[in-house]
PDB file of N, CA and C in Angstrom:
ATOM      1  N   UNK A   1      -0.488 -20.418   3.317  1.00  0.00           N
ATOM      2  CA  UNK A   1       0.547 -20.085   4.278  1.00  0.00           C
ATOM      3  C   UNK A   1       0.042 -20.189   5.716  1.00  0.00           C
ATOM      4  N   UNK A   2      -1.355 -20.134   5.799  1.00  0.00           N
ATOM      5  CA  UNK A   2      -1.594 -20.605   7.802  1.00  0.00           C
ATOM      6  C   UNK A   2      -1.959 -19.236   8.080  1.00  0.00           C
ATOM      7  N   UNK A   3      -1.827 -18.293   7.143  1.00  0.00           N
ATOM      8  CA  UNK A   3      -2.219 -16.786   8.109  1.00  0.00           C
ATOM      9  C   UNK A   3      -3.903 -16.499   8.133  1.00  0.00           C
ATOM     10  N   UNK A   4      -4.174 -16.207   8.985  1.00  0.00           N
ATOM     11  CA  UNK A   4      -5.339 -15.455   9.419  1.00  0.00           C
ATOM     12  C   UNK A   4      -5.913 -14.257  10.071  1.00  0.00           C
ATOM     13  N   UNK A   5      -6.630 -13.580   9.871  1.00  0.00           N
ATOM     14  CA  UNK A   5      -7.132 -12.383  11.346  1.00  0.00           C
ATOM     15  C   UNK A   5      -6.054 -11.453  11.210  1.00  0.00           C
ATOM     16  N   UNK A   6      -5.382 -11.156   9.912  1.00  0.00           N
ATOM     17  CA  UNK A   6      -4.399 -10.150   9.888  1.00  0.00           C
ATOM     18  C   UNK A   6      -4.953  -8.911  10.069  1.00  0.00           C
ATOM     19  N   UNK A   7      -4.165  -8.193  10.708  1.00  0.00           N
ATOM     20  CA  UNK A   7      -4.439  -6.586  11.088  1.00  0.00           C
ATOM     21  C   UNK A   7      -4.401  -5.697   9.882  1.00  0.00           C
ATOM     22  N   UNK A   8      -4.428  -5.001   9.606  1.00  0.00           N
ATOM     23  CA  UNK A   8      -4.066  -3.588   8.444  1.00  0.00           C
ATOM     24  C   UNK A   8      -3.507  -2.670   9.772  1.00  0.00           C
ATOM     25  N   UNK A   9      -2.182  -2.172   9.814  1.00  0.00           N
ATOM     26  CA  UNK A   9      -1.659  -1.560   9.970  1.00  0.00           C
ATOM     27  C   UNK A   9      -0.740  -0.357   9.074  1.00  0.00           C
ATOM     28  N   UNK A  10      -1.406   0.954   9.176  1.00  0.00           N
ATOM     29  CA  UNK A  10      -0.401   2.023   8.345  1.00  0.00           C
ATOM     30  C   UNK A  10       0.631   2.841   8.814  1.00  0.00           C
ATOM     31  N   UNK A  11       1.976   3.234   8.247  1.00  0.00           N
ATOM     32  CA  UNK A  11       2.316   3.895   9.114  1.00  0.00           C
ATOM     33  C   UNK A  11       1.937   5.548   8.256  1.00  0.00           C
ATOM     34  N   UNK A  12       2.387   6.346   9.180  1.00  0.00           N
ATOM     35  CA  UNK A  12       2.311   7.293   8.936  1.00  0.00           C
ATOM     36  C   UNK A  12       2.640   8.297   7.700  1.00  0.00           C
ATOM     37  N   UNK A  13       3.642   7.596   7.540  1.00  0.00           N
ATOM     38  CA  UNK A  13       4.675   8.253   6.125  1.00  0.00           C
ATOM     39  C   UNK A  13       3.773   7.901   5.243  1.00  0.00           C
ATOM     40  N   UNK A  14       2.773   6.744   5.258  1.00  0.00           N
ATOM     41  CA  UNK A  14       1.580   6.354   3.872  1.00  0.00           C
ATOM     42  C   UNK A  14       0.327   7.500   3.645  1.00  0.00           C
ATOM     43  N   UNK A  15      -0.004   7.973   5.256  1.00  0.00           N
ATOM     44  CA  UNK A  15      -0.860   8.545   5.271  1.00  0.00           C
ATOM     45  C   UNK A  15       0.090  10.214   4.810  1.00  0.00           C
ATOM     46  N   UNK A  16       0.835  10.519   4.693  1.00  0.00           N
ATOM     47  CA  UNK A  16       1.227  11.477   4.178  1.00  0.00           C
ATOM     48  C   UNK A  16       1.449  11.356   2.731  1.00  0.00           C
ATOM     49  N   UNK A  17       2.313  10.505   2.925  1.00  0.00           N
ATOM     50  CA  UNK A  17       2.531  10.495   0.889  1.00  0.00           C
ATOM     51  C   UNK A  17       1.141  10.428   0.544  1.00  0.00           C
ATOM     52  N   UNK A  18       0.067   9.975   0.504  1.00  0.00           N
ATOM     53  CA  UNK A  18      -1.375   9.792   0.063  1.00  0.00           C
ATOM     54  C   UNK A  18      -1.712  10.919  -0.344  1.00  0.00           C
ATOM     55  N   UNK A  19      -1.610  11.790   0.787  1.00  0.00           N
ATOM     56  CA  UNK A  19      -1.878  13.079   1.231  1.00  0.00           C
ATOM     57  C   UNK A  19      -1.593  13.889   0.154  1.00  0.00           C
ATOM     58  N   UNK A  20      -0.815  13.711  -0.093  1.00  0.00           N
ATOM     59  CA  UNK A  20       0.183  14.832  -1.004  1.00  0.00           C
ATOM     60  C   UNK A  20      -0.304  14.251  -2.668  1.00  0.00           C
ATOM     61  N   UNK A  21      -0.817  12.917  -2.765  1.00  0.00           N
ATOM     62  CA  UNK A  21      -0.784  12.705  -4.226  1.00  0.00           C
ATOM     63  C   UNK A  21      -2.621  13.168  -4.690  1.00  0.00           C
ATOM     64  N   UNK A  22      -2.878  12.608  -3.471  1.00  0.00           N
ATOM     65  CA  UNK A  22      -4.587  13.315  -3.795  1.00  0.00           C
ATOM     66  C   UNK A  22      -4.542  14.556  -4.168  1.00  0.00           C
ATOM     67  N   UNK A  23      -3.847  15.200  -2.970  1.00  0.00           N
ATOM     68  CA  UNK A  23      -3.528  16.729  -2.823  1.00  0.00           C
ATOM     69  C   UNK A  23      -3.679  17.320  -4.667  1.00  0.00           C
ATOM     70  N   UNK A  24      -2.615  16.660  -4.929  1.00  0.00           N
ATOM     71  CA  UNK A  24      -1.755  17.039  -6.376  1.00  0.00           C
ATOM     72  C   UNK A  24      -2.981  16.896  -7.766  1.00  0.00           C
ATOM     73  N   UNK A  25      -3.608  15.394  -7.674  1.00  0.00           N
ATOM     74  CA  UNK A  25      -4.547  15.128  -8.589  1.00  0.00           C
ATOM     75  C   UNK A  25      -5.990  16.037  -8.074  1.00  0.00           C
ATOM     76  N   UNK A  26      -6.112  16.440  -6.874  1.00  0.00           N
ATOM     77  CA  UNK A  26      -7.782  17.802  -6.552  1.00  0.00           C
ATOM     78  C   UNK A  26      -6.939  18.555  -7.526  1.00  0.00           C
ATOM     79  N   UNK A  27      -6.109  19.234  -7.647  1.00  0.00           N
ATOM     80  CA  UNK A  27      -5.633  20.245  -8.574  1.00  0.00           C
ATOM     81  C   UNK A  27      -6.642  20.617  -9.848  1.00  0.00           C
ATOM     82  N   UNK A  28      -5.914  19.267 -10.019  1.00  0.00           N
ATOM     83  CA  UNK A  28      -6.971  19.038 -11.728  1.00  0.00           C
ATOM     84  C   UNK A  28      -8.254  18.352 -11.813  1.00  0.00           C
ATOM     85  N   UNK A  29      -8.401  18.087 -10.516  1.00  0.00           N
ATOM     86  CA  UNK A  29     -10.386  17.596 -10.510  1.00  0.00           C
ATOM     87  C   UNK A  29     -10.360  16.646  -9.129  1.00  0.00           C
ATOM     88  N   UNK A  30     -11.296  17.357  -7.976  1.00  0.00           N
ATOM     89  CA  UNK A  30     -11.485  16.777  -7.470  1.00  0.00           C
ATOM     90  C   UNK A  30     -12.182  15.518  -7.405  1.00  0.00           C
ATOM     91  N   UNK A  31     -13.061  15.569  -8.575  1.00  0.00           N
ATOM     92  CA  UNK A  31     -13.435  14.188  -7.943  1.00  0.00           C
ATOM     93  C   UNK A  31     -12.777  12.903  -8.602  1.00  0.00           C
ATOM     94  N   UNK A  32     -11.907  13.402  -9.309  1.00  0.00           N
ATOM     95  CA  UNK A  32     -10.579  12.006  -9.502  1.00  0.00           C
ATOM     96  C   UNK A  32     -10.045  12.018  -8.486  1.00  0.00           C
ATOM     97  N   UNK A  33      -9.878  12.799  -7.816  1.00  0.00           N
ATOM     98  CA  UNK A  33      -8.709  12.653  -6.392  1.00  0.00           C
ATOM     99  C   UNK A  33      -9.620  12.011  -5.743  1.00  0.00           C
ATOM    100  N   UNK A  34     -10.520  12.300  -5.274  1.00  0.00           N
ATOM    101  CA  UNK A  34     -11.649  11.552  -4.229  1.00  0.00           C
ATOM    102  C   UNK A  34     -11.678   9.614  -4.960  1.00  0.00           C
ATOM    103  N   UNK A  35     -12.001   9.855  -5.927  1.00  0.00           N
ATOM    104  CA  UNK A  35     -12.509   8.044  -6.859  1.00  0.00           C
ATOM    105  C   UNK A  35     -10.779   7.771  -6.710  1.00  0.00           C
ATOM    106  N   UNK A  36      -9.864   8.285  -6.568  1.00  0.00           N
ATOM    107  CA  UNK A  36      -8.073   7.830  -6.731  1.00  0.00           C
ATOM    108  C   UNK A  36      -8.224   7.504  -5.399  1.00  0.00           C
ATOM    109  N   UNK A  37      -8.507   8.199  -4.549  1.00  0.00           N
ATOM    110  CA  UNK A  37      -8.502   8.411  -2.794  1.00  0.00           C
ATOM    111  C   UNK A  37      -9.080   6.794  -2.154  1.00  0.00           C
ATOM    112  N   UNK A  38     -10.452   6.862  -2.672  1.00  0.00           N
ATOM    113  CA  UNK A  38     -11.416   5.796  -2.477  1.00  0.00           C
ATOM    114  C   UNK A  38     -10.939   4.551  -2.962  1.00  0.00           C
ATOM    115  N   UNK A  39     -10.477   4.204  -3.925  1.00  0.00           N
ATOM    116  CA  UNK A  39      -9.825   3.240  -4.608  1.00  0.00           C
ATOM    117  C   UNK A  39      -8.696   2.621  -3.823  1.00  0.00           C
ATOM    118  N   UNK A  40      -7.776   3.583  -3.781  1.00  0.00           N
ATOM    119  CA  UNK A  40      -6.727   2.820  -2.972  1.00  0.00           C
ATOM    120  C   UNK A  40      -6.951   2.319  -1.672  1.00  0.00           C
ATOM    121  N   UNK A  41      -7.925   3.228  -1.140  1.00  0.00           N
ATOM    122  CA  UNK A  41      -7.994   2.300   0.653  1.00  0.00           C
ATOM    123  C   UNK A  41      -8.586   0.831  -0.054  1.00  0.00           C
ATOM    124  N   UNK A  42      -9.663   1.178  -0.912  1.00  0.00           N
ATOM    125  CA  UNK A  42     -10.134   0.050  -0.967  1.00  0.00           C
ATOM    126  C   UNK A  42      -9.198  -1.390  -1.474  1.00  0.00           C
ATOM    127  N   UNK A  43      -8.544  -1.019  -2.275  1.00  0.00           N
ATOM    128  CA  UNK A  43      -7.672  -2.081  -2.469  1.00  0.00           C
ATOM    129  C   UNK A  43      -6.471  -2.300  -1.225  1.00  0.00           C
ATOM    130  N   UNK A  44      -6.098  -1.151  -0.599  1.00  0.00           N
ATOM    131  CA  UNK A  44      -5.195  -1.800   0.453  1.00  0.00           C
ATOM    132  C   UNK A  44      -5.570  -2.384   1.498  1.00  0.00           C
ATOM    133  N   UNK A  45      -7.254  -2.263   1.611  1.00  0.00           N
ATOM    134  CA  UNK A  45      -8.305  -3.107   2.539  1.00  0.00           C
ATOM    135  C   UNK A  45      -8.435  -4.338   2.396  1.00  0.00           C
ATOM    136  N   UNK A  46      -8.065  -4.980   0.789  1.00  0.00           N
ATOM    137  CA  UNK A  46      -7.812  -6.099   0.842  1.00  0.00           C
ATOM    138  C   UNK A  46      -6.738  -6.853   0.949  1.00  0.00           C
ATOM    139  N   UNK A  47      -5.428  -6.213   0.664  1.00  0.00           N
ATOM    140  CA  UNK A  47      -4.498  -6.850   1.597  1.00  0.00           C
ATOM    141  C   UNK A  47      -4.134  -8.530   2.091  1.00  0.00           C
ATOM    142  N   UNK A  48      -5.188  -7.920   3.357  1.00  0.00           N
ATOM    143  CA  UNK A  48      -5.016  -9.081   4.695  1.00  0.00           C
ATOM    144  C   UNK A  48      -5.506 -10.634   3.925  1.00  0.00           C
ATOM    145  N   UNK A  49      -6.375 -10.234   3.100  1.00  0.00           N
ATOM    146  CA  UNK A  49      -7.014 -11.473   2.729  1.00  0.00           C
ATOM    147  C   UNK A  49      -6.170 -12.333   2.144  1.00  0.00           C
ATOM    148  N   UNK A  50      -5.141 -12.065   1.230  1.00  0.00           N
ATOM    149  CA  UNK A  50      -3.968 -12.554   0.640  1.00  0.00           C
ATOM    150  C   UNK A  50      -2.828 -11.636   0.219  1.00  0.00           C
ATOM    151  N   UNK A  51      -2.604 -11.988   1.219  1.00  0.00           N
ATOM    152  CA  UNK A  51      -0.785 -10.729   0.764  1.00  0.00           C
ATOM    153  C   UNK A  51       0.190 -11.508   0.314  1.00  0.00           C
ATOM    154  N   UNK A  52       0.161 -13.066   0.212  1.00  0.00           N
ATOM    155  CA  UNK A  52       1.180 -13.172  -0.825  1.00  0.00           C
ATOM    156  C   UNK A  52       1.084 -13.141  -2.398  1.00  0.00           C
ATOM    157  N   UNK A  53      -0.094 -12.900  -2.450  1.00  0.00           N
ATOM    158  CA  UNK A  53      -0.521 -12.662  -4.285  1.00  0.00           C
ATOM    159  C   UNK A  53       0.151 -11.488  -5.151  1.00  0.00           C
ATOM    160  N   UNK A  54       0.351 -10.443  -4.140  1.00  0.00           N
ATOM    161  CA  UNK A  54       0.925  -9.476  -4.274  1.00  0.00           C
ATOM    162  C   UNK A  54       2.421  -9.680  -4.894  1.00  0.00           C
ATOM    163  N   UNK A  55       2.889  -8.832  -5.826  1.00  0.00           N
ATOM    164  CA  UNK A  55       4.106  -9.102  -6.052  1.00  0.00           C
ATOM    165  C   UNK A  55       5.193  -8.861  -5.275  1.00  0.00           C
ATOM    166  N   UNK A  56       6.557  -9.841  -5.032  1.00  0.00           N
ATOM    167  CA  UNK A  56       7.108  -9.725  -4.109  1.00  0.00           C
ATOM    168  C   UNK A  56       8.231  -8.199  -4.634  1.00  0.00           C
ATOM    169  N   UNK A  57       8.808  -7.515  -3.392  1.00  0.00           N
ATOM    170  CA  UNK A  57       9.364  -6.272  -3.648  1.00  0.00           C
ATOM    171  C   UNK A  57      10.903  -7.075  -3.667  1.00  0.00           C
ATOM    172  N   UNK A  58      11.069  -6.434  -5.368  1.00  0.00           N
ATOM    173  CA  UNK A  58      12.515  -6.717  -5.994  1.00  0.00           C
ATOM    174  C   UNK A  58      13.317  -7.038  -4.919  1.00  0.00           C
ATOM    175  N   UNK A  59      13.668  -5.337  -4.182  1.00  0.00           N
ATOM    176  CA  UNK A  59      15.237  -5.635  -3.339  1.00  0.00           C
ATOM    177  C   UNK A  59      15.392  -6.131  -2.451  1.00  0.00           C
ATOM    178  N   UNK A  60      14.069  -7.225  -1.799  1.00  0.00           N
ATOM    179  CA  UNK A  60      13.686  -7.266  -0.683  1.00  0.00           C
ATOM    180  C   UNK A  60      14.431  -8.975  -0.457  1.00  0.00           C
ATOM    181  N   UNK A  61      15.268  -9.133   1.072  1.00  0.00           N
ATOM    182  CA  UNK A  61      15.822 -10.487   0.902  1.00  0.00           C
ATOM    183  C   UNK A  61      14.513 -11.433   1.355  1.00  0.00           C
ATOM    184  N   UNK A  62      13.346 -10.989   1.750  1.00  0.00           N
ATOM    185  CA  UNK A  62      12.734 -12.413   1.735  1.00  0.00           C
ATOM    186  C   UNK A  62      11.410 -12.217   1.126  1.00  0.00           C
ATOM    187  N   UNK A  63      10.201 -13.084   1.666  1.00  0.00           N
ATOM    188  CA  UNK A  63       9.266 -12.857   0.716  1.00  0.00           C
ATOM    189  C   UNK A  63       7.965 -12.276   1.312  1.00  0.00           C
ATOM    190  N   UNK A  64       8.388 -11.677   3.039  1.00  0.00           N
ATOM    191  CA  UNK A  64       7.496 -11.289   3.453  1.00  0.00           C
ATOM    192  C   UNK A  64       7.317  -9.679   3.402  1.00  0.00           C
ATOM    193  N   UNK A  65       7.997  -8.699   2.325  1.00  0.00           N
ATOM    194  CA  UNK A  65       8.093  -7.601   1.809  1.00  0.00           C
ATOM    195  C   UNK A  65       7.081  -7.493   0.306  1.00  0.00           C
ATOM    196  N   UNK A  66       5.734  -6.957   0.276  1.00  0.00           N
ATOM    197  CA  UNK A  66       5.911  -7.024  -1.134  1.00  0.00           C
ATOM    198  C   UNK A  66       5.193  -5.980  -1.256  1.00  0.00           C
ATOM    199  N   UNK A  67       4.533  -5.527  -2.872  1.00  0.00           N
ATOM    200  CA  UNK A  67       4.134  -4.210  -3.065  1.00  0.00           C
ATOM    201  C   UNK A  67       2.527  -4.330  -4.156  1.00  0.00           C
ATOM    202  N   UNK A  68       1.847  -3.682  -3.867  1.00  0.00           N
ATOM    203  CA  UNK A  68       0.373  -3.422  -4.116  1.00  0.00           C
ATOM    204  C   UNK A  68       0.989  -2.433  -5.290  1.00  0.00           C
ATOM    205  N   UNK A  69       0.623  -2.980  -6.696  1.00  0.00           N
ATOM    206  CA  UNK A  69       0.820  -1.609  -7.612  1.00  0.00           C
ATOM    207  C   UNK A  69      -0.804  -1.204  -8.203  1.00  0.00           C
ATOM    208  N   UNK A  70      -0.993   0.243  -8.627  1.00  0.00           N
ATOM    209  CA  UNK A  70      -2.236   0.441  -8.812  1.00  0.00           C
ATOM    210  C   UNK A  70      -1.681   1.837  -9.518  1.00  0.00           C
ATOM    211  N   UNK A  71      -2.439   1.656 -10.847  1.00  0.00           N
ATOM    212  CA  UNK A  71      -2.117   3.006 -11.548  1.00  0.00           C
ATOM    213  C   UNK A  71      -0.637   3.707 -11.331  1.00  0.00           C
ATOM    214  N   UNK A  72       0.216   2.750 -11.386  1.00  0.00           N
ATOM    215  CA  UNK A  72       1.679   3.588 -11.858  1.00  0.00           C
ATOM    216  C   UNK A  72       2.087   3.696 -10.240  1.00  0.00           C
ATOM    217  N   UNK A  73       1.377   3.802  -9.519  1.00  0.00           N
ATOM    218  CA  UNK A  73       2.473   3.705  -7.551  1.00  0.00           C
ATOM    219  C   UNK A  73       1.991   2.246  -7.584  1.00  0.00           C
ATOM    220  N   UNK A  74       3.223   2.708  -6.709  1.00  0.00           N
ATOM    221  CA  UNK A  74       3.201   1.291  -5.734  1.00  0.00           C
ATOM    222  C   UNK A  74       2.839   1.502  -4.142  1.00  0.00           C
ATOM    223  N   UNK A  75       2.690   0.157  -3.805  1.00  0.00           N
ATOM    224  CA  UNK A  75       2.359   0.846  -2.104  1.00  0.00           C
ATOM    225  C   UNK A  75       3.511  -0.581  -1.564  1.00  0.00           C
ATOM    226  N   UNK A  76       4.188  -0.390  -1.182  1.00  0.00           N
ATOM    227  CA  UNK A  76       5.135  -1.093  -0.577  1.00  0.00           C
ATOM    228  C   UNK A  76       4.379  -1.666   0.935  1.00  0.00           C
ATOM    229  N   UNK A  77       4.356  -3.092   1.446  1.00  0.00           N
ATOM    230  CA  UNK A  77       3.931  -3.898   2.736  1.00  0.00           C
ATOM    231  C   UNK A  77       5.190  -4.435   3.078  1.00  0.00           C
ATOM    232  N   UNK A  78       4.758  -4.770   4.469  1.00  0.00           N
ATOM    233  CA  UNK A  78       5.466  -6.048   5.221  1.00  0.00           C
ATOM    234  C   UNK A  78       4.320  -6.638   5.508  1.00  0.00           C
ATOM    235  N   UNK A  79       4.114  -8.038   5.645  1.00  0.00           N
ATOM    236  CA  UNK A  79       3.648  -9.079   6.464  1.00  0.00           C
ATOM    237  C   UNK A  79       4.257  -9.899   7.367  1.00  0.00           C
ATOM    238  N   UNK A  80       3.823  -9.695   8.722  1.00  0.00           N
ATOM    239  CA  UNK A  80       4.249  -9.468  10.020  1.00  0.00           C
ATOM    240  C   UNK A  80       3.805 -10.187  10.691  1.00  0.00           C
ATOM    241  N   UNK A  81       3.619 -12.021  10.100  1.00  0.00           N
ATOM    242  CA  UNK A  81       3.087 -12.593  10.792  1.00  0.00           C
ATOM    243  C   UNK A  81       2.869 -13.058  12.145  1.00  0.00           C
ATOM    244  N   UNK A  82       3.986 -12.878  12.859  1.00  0.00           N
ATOM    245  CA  UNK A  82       4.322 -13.192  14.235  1.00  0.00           C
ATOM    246  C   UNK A  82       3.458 -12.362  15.118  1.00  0.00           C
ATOM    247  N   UNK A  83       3.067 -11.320  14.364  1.00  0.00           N
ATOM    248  CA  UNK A  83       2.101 -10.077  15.041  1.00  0.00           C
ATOM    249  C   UNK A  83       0.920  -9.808  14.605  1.00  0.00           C
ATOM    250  N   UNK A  84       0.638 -11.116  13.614  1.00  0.00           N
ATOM    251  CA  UNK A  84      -0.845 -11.001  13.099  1.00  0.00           C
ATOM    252  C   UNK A  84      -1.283  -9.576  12.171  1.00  0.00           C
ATOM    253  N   UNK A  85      -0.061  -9.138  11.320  1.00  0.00           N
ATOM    254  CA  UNK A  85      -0.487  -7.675  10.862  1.00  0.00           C
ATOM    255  C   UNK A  85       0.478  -7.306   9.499  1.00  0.00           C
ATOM    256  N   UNK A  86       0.003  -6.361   8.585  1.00  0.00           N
ATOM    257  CA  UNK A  86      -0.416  -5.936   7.774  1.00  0.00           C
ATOM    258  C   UNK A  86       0.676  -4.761   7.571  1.00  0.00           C
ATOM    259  N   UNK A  87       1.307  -4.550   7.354  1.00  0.00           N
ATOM    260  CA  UNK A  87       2.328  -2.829   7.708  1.00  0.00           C
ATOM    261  C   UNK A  87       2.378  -2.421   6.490  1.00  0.00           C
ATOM    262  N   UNK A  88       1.584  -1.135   5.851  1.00  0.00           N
ATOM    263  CA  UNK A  88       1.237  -0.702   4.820  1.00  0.00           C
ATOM    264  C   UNK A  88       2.561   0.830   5.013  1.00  0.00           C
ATOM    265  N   UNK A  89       3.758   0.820   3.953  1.00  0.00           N
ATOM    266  CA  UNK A  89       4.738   1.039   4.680  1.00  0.00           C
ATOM    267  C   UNK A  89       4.543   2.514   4.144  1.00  0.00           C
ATOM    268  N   UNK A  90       4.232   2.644   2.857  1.00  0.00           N
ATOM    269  CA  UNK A  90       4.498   4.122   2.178  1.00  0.00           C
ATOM    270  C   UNK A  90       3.828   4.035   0.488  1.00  0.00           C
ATOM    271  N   UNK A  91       3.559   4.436   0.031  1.00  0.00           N
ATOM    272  CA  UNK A  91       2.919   4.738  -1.415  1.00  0.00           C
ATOM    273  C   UNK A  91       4.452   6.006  -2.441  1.00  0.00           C
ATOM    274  N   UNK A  92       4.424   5.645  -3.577  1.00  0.00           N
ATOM    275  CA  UNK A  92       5.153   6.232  -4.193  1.00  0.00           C
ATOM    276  C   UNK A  92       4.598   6.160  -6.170  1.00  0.00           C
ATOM    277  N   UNK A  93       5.435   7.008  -6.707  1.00  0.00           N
ATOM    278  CA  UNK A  93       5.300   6.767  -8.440  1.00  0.00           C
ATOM    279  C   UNK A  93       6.468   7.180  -8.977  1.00  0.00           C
ATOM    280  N   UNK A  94       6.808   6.043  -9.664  1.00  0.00           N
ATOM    281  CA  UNK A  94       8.246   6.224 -10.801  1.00  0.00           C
ATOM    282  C   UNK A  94       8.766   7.018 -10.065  1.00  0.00           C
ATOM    283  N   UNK A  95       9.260   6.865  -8.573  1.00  0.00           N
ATOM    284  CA  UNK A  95      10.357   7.005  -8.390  1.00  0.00           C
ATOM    285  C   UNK A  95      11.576   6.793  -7.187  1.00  0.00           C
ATOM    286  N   UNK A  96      12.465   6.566  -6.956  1.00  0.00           N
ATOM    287  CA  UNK A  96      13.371   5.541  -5.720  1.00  0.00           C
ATOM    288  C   UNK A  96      12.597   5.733  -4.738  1.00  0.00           C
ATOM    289  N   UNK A  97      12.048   4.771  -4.385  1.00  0.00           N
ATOM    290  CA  UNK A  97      11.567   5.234  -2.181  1.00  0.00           C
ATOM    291  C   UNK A  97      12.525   4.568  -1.438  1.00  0.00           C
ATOM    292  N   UNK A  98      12.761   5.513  -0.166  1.00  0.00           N
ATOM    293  CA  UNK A  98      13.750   4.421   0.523  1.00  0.00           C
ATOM    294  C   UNK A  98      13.284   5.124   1.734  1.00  0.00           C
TER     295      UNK A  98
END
């Protein structure tokens, strides 16, 4: 596709939902929440390198929407090429995000 030097950009609502699912899995053992924690940056770190490999998001009308799934969530993107970036929009599991 021609893209390069893409940014990782998160918004905020990711860094909360995250928040809350680590939160939920320390419950029952922190150090799954930490290796769950660690895992996902790491995979949403890769991203930039190819974001169209990613599967494209169902309701989405084009193909620059798609979603990172990993253990049952998803992490919903845009690729934003015009702006060289990455928009890591929100994380969810089995169930509607909007």
């Amino acid at each position: 596709m021609g893209i390069s030097n893409l940014v990782l950009d998160q918004l905020l609502r990711f860094d909360q939902e995250l928040e809350v699912i680590v939160d939920y899995i320390a419950l029952d053992s922190p150090a799954r929440a930490l290796d769950f924690f660690e895992t996902i940056i790491s995979k949403v770190q890769k991203i930039p390198e190819n974001p169209y490999i990613y599967r494209q998001k169902s309701c989405a009308n084009d193909d620059k929407t798609r979603e990172l799934i990993f253990k049952g969530y998803t992490i919903p993107f845009d690729i934003d090429e015009a702006n060289n970036k990455i928009i890591i929009l929100g994380i969810f599991n089995q169930n509607i995000w909007n």
